[in-house]
Protein backbone atom coordinates (compact mmCIF):
# COMPACT_ATOMS: atom_id res chain seq x y z
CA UNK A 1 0.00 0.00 0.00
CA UNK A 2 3.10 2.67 1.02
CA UNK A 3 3.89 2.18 -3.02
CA UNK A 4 0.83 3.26 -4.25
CA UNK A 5 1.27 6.75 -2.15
CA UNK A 6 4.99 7.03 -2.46
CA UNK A 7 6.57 8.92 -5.09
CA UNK A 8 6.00 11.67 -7.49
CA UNK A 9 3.95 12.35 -10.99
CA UNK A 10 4.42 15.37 -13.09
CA UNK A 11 1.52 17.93 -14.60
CA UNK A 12 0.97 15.70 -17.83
CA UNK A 13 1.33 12.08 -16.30
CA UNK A 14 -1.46 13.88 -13.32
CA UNK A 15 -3.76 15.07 -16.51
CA UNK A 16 -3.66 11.86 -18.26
CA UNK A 17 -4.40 9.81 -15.07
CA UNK A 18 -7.20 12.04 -14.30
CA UNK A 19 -8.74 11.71 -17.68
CA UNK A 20 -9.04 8.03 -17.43
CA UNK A 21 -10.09 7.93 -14.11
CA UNK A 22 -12.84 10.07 -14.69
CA UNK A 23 -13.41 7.66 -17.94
CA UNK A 24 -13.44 4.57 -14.83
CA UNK A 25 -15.93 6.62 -12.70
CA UNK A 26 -18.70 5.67 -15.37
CA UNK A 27 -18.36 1.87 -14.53
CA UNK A 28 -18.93 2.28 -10.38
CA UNK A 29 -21.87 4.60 -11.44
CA UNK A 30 -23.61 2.67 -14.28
CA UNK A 31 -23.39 -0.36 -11.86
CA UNK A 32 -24.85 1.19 -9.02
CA UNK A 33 -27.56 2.01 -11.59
CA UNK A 34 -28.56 -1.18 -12.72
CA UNK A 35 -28.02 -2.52 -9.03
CA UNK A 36 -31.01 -0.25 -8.12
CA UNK A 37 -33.09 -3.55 -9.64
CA UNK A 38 -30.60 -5.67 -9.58
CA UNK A 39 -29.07 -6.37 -6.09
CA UNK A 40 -26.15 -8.47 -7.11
CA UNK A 41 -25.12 -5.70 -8.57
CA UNK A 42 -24.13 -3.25 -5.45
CA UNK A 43 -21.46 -5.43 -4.12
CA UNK A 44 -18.90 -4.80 -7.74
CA UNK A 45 -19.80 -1.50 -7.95
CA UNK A 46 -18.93 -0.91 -4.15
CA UNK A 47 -15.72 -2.42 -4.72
CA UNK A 48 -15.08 -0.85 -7.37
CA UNK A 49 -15.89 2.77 -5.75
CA UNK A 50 -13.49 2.01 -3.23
CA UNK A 51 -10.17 1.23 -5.99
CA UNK A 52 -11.35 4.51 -7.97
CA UNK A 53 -11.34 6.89 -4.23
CA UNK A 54 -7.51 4.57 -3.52
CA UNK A 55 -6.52 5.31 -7.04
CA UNK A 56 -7.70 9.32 -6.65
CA UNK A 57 -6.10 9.78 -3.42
CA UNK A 58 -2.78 8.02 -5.04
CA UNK A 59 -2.66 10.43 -7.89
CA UNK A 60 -3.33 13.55 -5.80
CA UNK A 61 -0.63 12.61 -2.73
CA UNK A 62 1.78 11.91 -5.52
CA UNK A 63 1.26 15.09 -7.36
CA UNK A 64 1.38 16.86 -4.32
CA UNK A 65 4.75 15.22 -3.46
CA UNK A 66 5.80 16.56 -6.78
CA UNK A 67 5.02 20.06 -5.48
CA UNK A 68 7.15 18.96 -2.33
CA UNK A 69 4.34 19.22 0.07
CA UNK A 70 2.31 16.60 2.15
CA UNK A 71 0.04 14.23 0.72
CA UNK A 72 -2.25 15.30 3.48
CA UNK A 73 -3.67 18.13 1.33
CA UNK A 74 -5.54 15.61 -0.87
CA UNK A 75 -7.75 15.99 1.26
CA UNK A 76 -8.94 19.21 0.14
CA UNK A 77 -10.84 17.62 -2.06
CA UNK A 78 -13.79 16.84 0.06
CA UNK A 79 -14.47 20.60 0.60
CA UNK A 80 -17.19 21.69 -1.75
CA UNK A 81 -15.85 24.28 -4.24
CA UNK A 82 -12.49 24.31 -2.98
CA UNK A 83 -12.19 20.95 -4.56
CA UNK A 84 -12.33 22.66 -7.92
CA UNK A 85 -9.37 24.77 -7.42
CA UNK A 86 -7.09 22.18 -5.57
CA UNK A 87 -7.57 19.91 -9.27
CA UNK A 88 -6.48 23.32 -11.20
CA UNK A 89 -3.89 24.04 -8.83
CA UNK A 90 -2.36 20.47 -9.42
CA UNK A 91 -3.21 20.48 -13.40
CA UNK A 92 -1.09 24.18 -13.36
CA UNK A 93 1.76 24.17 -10.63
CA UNK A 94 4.47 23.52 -12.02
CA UNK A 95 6.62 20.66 -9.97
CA UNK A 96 10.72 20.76 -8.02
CA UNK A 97 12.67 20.11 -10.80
CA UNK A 98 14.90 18.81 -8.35
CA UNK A 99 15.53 15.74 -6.14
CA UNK A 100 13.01 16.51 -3.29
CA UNK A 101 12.11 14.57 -0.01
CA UNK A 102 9.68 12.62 -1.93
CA UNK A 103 11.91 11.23 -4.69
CA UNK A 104 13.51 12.04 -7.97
CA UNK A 105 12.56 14.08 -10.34
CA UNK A 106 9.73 12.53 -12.09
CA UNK A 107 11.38 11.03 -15.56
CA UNK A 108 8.19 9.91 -17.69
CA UNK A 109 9.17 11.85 -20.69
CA UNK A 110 6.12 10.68 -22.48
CA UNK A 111 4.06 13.38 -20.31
CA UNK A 112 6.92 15.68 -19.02
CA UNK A 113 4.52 18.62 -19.30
């Protein structure tokens, strides 16, 4: 579990793991949907809420170690409207571009926005 919350991820590798987990969110939802009539649906699409909130909290401590502070600030994101700028905030700051006490410099150059 410490691996999935250790480390850093630039702007671009943060934007493109945002974009798909937002894509994921639909499958929790549209399960929780049908499981409204169909009961043996709630169980997946409980499970599966729970991995997309551990993936979303892995993403934002990360990206927050990138910025060199705590990963304790992801949890902004269950204050209404402030939410919305703590997401910008992450999408625009740009990260150390040194060694910090999180890690290395992030070195995906695929995203190296």
């Amino acid at each position: 579990m410490h691996a999935l919350f250790s480390g850093r991820i630039n702007r671009g590798t943060y934007l493109v793991s945002m974009i798909a987990l937002c894509l994921f969110a639909f499958i929790p939802s549209a399960l929780a949907q049908e499981g409204k009539t169909n009961m043996v649906l709630i169980f997946p699409a409980i499970v599966l809420f729970i991995f997309y909130i551990l993936l979303l909290f892995s993403i934002l401590t990360r990206r927050f170690h990138d910025l060199n502070k705590s990963g304790k600030w992801s949890l902004l994101v269950f204050i209404p409207f402030l939410n919305t700028f703590v997401f910008v905030y992450l999408l625009f700051a740009a990260g150390n571009i040194k060694k910090n006490e999180f890690g290395p410099v992030p070195s995906n150059l695929l995203f190296s926005l």
